[in-house]
Structure formats: structure tokens, C-alpha cells
C-alpha atoms as a PDB file:
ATOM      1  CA  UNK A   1      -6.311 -24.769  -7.585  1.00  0.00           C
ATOM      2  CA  UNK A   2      -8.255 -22.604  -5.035  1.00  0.00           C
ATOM      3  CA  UNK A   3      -6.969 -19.852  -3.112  1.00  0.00           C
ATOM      4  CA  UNK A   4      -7.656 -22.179   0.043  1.00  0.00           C
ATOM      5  CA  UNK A   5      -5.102 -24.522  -1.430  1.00  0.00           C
ATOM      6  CA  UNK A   6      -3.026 -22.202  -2.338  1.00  0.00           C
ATOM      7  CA  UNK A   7      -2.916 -20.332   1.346  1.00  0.00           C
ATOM      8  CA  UNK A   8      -2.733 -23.978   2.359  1.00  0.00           C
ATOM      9  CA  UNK A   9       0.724 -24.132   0.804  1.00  0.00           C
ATOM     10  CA  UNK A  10       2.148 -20.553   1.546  1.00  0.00           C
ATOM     11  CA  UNK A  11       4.396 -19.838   4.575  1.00  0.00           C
ATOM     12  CA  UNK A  12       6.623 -17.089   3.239  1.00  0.00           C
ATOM     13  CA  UNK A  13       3.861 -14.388   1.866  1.00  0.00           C
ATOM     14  CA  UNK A  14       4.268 -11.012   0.397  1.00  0.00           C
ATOM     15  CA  UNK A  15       1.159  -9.241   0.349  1.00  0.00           C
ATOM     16  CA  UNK A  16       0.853  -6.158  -2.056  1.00  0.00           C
ATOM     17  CA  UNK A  17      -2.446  -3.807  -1.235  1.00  0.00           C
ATOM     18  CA  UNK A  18      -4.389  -1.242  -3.072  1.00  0.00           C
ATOM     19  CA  UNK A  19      -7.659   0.855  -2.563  1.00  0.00           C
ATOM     20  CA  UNK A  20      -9.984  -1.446  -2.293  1.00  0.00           C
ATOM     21  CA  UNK A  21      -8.415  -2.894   1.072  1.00  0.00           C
ATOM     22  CA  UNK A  22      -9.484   1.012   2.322  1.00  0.00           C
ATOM     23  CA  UNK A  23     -12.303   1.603   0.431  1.00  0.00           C
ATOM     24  CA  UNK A  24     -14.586  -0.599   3.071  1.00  0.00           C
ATOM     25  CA  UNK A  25     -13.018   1.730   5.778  1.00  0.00           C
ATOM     26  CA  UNK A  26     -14.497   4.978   4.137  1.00  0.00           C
ATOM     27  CA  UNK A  27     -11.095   6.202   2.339  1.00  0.00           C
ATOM     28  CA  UNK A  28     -11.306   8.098  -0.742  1.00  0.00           C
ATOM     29  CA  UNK A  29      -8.214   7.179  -3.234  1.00  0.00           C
ATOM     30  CA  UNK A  30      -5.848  10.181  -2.808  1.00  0.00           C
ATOM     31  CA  UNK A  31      -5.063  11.759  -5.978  1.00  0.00           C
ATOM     32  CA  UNK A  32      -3.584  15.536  -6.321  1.00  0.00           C
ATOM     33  CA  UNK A  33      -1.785  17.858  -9.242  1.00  0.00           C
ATOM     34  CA  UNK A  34       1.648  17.989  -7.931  1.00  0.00           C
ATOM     35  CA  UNK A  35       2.240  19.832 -10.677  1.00  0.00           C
ATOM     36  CA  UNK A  36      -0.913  22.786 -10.219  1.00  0.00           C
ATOM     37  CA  UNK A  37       0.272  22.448  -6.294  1.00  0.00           C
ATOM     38  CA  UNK A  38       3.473  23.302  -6.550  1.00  0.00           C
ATOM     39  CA  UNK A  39       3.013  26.101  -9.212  1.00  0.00           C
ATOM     40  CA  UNK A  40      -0.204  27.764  -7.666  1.00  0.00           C
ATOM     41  CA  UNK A  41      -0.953  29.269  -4.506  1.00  0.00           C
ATOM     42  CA  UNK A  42      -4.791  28.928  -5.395  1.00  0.00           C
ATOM     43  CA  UNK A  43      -4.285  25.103  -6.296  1.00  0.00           C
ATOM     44  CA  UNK A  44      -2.557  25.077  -3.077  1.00  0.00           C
ATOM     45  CA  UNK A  45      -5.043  27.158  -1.002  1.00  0.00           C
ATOM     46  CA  UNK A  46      -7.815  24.865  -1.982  1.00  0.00           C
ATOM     47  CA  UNK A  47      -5.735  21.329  -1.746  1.00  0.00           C
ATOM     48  CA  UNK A  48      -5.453  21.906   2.121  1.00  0.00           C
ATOM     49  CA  UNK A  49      -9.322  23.404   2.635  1.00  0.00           C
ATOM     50  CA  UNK A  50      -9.975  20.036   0.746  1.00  0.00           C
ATOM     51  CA  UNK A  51      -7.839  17.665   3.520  1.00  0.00           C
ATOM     52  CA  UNK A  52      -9.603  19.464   6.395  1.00  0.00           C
ATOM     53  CA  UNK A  53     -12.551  17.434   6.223  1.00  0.00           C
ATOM     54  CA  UNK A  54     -11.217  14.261   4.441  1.00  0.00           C
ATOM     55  CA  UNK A  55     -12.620  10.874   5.210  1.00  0.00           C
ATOM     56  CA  UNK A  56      -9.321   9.206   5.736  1.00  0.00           C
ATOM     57  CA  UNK A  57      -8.524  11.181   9.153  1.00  0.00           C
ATOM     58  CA  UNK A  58     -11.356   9.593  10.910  1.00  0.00           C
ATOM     59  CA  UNK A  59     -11.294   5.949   8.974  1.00  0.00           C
ATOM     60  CA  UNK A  60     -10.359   2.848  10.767  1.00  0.00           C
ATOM     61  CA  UNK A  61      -9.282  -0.082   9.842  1.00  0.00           C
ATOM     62  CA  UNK A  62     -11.328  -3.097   8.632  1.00  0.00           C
ATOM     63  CA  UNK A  63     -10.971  -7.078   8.485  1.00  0.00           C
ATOM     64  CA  UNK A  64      -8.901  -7.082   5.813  1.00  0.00           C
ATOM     65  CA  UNK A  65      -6.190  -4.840   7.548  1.00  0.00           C
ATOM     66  CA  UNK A  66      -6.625  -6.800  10.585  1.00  0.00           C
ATOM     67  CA  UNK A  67      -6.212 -10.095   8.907  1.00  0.00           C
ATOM     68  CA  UNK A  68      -2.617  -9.204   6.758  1.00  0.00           C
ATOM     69  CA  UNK A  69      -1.689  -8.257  10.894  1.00  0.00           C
ATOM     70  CA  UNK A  70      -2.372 -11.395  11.962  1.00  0.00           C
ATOM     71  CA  UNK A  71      -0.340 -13.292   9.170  1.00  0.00           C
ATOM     72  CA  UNK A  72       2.161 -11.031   9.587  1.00  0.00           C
ATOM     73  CA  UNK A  73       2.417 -11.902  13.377  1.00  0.00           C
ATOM     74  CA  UNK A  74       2.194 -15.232  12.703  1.00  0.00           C
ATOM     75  CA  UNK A  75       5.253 -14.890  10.451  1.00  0.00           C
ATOM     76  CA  UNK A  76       3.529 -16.385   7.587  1.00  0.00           C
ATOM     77  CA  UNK A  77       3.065 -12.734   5.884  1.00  0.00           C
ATOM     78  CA  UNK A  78       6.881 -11.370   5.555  1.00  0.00           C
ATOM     79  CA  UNK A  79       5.895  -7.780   3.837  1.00  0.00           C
ATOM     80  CA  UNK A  80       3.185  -5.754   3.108  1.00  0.00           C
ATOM     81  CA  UNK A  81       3.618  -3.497   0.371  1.00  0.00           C
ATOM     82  CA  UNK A  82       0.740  -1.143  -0.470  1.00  0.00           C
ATOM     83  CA  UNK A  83      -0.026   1.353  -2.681  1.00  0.00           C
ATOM     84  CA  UNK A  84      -2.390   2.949  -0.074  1.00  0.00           C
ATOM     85  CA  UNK A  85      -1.111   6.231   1.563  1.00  0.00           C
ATOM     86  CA  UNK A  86      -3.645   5.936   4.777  1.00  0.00           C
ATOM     87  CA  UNK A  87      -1.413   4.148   7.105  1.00  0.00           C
ATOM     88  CA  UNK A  88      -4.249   1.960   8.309  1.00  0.00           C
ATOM     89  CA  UNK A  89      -1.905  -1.411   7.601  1.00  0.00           C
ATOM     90  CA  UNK A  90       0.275   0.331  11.019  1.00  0.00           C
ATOM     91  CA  UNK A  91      -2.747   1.089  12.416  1.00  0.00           C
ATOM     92  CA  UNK A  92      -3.072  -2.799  13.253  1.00  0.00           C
ATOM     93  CA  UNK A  93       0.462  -3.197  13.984  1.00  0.00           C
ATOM     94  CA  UNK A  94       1.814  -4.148  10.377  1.00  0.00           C
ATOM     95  CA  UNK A  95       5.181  -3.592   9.484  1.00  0.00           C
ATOM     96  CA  UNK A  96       4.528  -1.922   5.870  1.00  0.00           C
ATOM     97  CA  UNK A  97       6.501  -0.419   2.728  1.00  0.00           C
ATOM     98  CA  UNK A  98       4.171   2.311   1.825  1.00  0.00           C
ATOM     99  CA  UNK A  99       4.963   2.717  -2.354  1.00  0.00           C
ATOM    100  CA  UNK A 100       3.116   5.949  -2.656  1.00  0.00           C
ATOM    101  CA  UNK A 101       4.672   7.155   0.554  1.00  0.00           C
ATOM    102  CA  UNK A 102       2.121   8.660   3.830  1.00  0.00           C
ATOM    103  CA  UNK A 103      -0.947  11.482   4.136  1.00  0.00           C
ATOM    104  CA  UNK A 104       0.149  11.215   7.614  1.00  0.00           C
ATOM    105  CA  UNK A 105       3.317  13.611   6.939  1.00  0.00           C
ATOM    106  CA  UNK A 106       4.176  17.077   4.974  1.00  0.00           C
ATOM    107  CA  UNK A 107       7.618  17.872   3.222  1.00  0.00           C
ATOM    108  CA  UNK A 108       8.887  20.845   2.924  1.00  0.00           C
ATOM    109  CA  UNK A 109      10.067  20.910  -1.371  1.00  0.00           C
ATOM    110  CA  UNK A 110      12.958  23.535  -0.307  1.00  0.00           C
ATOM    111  CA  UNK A 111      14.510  22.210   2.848  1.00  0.00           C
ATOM    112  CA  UNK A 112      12.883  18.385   2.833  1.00  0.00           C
ATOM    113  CA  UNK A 113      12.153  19.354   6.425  1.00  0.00           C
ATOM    114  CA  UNK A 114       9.270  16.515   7.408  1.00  0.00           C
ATOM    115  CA  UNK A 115       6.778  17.041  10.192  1.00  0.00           C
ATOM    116  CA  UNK A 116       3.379  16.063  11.002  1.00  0.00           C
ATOM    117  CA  UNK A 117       0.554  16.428   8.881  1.00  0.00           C
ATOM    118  CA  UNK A 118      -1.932  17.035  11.771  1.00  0.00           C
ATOM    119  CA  UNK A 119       0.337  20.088  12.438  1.00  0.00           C
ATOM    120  CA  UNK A 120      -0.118  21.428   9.124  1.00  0.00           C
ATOM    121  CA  UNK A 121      -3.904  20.655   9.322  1.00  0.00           C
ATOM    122  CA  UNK A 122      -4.252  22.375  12.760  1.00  0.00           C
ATOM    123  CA  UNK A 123      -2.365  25.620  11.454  1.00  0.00           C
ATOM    124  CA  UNK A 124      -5.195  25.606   8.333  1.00  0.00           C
ATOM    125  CA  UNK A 125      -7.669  25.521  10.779  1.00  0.00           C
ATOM    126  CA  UNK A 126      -6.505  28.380  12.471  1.00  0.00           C
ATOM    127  CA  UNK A 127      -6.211  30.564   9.213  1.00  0.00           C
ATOM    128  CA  UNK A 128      -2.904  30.273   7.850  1.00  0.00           C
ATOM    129  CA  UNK A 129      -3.703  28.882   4.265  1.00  0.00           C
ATOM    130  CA  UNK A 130      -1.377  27.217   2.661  1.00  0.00           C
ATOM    131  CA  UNK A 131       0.728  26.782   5.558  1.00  0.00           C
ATOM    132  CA  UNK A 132       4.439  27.287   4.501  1.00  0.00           C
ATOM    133  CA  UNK A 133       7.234  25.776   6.212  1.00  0.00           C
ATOM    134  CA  UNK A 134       8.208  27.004   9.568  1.00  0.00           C
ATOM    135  CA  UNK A 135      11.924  26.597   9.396  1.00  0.00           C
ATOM    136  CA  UNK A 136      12.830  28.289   5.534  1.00  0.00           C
ATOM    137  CA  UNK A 137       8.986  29.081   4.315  1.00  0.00           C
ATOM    138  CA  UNK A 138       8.954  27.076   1.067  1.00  0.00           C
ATOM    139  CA  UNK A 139       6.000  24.954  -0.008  1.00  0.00           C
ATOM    140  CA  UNK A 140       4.336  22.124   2.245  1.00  0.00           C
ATOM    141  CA  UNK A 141       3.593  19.045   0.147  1.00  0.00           C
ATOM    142  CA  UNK A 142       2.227  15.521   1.491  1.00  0.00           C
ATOM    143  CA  UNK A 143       5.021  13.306   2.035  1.00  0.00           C
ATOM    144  CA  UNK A 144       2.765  10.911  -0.679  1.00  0.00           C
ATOM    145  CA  UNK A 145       3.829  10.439  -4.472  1.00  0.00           C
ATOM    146  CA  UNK A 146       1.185  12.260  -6.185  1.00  0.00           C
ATOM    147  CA  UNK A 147      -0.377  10.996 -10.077  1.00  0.00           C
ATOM    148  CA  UNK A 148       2.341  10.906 -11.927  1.00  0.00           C
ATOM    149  CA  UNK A 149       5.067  11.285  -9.601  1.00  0.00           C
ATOM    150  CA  UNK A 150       7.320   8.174  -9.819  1.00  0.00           C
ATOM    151  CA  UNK A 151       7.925   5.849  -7.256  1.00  0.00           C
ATOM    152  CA  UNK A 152      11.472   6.352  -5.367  1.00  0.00           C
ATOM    153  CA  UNK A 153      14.539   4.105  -6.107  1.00  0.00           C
ATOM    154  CA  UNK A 154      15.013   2.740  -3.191  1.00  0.00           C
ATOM    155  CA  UNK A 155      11.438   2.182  -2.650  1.00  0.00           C
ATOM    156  CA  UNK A 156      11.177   0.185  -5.637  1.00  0.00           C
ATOM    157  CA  UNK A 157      14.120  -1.722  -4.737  1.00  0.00           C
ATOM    158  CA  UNK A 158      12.701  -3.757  -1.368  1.00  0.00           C
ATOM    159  CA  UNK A 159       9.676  -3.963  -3.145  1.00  0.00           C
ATOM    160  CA  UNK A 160      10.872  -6.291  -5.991  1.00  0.00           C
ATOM    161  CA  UNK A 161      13.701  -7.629  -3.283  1.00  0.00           C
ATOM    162  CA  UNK A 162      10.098  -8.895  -1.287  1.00  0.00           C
ATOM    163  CA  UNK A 163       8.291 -10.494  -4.445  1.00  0.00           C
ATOM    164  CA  UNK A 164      11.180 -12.345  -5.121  1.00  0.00           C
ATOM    165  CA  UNK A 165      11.047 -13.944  -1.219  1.00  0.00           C
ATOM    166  CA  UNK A 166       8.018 -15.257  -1.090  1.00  0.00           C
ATOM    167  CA  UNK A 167       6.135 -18.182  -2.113  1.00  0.00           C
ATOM    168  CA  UNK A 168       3.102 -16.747  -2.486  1.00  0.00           C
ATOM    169  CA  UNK A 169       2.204 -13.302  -3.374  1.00  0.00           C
ATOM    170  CA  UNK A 170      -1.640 -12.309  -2.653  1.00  0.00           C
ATOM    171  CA  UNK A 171      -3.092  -9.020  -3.836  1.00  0.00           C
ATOM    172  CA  UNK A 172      -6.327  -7.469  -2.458  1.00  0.00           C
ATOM    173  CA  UNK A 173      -7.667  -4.614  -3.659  1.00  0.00           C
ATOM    174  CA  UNK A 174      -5.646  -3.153  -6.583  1.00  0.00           C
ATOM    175  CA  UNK A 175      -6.595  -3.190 -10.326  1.00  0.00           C
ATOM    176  CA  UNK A 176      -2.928  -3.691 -11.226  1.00  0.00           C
ATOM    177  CA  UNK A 177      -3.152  -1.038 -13.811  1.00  0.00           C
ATOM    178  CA  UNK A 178      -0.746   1.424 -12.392  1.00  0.00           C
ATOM    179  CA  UNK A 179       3.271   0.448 -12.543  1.00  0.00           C
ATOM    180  CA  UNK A 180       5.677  -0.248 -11.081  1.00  0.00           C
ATOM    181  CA  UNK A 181       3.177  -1.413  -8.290  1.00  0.00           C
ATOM    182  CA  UNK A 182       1.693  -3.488 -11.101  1.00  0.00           C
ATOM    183  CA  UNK A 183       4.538  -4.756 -12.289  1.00  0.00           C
ATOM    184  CA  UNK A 184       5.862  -6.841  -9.032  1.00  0.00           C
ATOM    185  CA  UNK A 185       2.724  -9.084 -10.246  1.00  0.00           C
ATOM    186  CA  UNK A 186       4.922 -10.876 -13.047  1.00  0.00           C
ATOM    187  CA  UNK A 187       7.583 -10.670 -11.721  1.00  0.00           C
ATOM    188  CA  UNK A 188       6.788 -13.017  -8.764  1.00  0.00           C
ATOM    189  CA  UNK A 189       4.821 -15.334 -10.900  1.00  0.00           C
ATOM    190  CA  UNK A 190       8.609 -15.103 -13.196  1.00  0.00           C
ATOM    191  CA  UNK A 191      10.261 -16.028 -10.080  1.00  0.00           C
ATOM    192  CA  UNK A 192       8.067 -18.869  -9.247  1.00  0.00           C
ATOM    193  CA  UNK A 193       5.549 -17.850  -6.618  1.00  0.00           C
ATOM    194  CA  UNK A 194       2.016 -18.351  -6.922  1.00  0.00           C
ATOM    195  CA  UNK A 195       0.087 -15.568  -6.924  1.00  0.00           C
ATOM    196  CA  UNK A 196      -3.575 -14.793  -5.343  1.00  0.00           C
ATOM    197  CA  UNK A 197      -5.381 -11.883  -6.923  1.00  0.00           C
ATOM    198  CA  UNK A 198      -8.345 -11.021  -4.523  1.00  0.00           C
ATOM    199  CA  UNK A 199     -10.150  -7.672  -6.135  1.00  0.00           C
ATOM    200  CA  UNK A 200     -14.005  -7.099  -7.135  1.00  0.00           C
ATOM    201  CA  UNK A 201     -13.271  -6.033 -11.027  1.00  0.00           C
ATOM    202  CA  UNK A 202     -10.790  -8.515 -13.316  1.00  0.00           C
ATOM    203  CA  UNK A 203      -7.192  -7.267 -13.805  1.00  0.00           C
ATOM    204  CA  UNK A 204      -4.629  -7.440 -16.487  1.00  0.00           C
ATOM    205  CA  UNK A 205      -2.724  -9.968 -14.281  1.00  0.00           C
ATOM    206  CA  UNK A 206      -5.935 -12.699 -13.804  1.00  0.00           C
ATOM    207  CA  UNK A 207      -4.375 -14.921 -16.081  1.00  0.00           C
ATOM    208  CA  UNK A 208      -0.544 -15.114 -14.194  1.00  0.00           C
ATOM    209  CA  UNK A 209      -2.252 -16.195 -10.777  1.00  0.00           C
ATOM    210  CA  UNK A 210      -2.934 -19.779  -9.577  1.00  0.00           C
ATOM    211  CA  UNK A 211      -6.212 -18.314  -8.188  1.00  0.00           C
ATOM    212  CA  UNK A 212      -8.299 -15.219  -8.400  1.00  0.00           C
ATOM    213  CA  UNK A 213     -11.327 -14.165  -5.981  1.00  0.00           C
ATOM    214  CA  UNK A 214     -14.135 -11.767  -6.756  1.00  0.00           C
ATOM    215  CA  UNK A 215     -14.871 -10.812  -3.032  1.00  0.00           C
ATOM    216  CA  UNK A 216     -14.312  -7.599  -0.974  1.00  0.00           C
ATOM    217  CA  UNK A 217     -10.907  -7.514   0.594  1.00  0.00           C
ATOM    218  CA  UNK A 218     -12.598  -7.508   4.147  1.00  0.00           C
ATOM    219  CA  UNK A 219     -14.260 -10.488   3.681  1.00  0.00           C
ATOM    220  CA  UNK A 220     -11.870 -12.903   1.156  1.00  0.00           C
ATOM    221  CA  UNK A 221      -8.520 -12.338   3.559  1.00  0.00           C
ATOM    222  CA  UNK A 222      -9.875 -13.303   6.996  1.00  0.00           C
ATOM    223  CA  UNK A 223     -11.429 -16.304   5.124  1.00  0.00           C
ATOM    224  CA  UNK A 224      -8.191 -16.938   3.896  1.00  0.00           C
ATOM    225  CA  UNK A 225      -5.963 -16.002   6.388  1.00  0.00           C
ATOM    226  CA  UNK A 226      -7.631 -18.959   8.564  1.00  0.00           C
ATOM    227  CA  UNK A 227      -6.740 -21.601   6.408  1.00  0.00           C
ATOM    228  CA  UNK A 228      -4.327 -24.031   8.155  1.00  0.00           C
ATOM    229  CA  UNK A 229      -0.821 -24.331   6.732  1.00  0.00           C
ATOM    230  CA  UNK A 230      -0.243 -28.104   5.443  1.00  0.00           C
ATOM    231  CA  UNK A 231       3.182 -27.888   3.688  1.00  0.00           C
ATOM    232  CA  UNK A 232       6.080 -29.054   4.648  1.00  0.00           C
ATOM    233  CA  UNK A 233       9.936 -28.961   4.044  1.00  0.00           C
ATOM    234  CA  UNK A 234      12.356 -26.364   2.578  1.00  0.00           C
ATOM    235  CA  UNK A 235      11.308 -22.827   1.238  1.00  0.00           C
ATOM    236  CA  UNK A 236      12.479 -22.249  -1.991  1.00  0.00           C
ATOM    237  CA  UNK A 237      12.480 -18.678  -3.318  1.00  0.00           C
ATOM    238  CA  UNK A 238      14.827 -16.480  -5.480  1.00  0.00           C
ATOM    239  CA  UNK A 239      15.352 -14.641  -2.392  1.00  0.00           C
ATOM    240  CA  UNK A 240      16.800 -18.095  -0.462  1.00  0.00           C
ATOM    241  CA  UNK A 241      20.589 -18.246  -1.483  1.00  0.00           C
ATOM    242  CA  UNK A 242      20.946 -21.603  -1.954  1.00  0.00           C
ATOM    243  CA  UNK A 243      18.404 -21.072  -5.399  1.00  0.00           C
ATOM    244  CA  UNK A 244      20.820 -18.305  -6.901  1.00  0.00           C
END
């Protein structure tokens, strides 16, 4: 089966999303030391110098972004999950669950005061490096779940709640080497949806889907975003009650 025929078929999608859905829009994948960061004020110092001039503040989104939007709009795409932290999904108006959490907001580690991370990036402009909180002066961290870090609870929760909803599950753009964003894979294909694996370089998951396409993410999802819907009758997912 193609991934036409299988798009043909799919009216209850959960789309999962990695770097290579971003990497056509000029975004570098995010990784820092949580670890150096929160231990050194040089690690710290030179983290935020680093964000000043980082691709992702002036990246837009691409086709591929666009195209999820449009699903999603058209109710045929019910969530996006992505491992992306560059909030370019919202960007084009999709509702997302962001698994590494957002670049676009700080924490502070003492008080878990959030705020904007343009703030923070305007005050390190103006000399204050690292900026510190403003309400209790502990450490500002990205609000994104750094290598290593795990994913949280609840998080993980609507994340494997949405795999098990859908009929189809089509990944763009992630390797599906790093869990538990990896691991949603089999367990859709357990539940019984047939997954689409669109991503340039094989994965560990190739064999599990019904169809896998070797195309940039900004080219493969409009394509198959525009194919017509054909099936008919009842949705049958381990998220419909009348399966349990």
C-alpha cells in the first residue's frame, strides 16, 4: 500500500513531528547541558550569548507546517505532537502538544515563575548576562526539556492517549531514535493504526508502517495532505469506547 492509499483511508490522524519538519525553515535542533547550565555561571553566560543570534527567532514556517494546519482544520488531523521546540506548528494556527516543551518561554528553577523568552533575550542584549529571575533571582532556564531531561508525566500521557485515537499516525521528520517520542510509533501500529513514516534517512520503525516515504517533509505532506478521503463508515480506534 502507498501512502496515497493510505491518506486515502485516514480521517482521524495523529501526526507526530521532528526536526526535519524545521530543518527546511532554517532551525538548528536545540540541544543544551542542563546539567553544565544549571551548575555554571560560565555555561550559562555563554548559553544565552549563543540564543541571541539563533536561527530559530527569525525562521518561518514551511509547507509542511502549513499542510498538518490544513488537515488539522479540516478535522482530518486530530493532534500534532512534535518533538520540535520552535513553535512554528502555532505559527500556522495548529493546535500542538509540544513533547520537549517551547524556546519561546524561560522558567525560573527556584520559583517556576514563566515569562517570555524575548524578555530574557532583550535584557542580554542590554548587558545583564545571564539574566536571573526578576521576582526571587534564581536561574532562568528555557521552558524546553533539554538532552537528557525526561519528558513530563502528563505530557506523555495525551501523547499515547492521541496514538491510540487515530487511524492513522504519519511521522515527518524524526529518526525515531529518541524515546518516549519514539516509542508512540509501536504503540499505534499495537493498537491498530497504520502508520506513515515520511523522513529522508530509514528509521528503526520502517518495518511497523504500511508505508514509508524518502522525501523532505515540505514536499511529501502537501502531496499527501491533498489526497481525497474515500472511506467510509464507522471509526474504529482504541480511543472510540465502543472498541474497549
Amino acid at each position: 500500500m502507498s501512502a496515497r492509499d493510505v491518506m486515502a483511508l485516514a480521517r482521524r490522524i495523529t501526526a507526530l513531528t521532528g526536526a526535519g519538519v524545521s530543518v527546511e525553515s532554517g532551525v538548528v535542533r536545540f540541544r543544551f547541558d542542563a546539567a553544565a547550565f544549571l551548575t555554571s555561571a560560565r555555561a550559562r553566560r555563554e548559553a544565552w550569548e549563543s540564543w541571541l543570534d539563533d536561527p530559530l527567532w527569525t525562521a518561518e514556517p514551511n509547507a509542511a507546517h502549513r499542510a498538518l494546519a490544513g488537515l488539522q482544520r479540516a478535522g482530518r488531523v486530530r493532534s500534532v505532537l512534535t518533538q520540535n521546540v520552535d513553535g512554528l506548528h502555532q505559527r500556522v494556527g495548529s493546535s500542538v502538544l509540544e513533547l520537549h516543551g517551547s524556546m519561546s518561554r524561560v522558567v525560573c528553577v527556584s520559583c517556576d515563575r514563566s515569562s517570555a523568552m524575548g524578555d530574557a533575550l532583550a535584557r542580554v542584549r542590554g548587558g545583564e548576562v545571564p539574566p536571573d529571575c526578576t521576582v526571587c533571582g534564581g536561574v532562568l532556564r528555557p521552558a524546553a526539556v533539554a538532552f537528557g531531561e525526561p519528558v513530563r508525566d502528563d505530557v506523555l500521557r495525551a501523547a499515547r492517549m492521541a496514538v491510540l485515537d487515530c487511524d492513522v499516525m504519519l511521522v515527518a521528520g524524526t529518526s525515531l531514535t529518541v524515546d518516549p517520542a519514539a516509542g508512540l510509533v509501536p504503540l499505534a501500529a499495537k493498537a491498530g493504526a497504520a502508520v506513515v513514516i515520511c523522513n529522508l534517512d530509514p528509521t528503526p520503525y520502517d518495518a511497523l508502517a504500511a508505508a514509508v516515504v524518502r522525501e523532505p517533509a515540505a514536499s511529501a505532506l502537501p502531496e499527501l495532505a491533498a489526497v481525497p478521503v474515500v472511506a467510509r463508515g464507522p471509526i474504529r480506534t482504541w480511543g472510540d469506547p465502543s472498541t474497549w
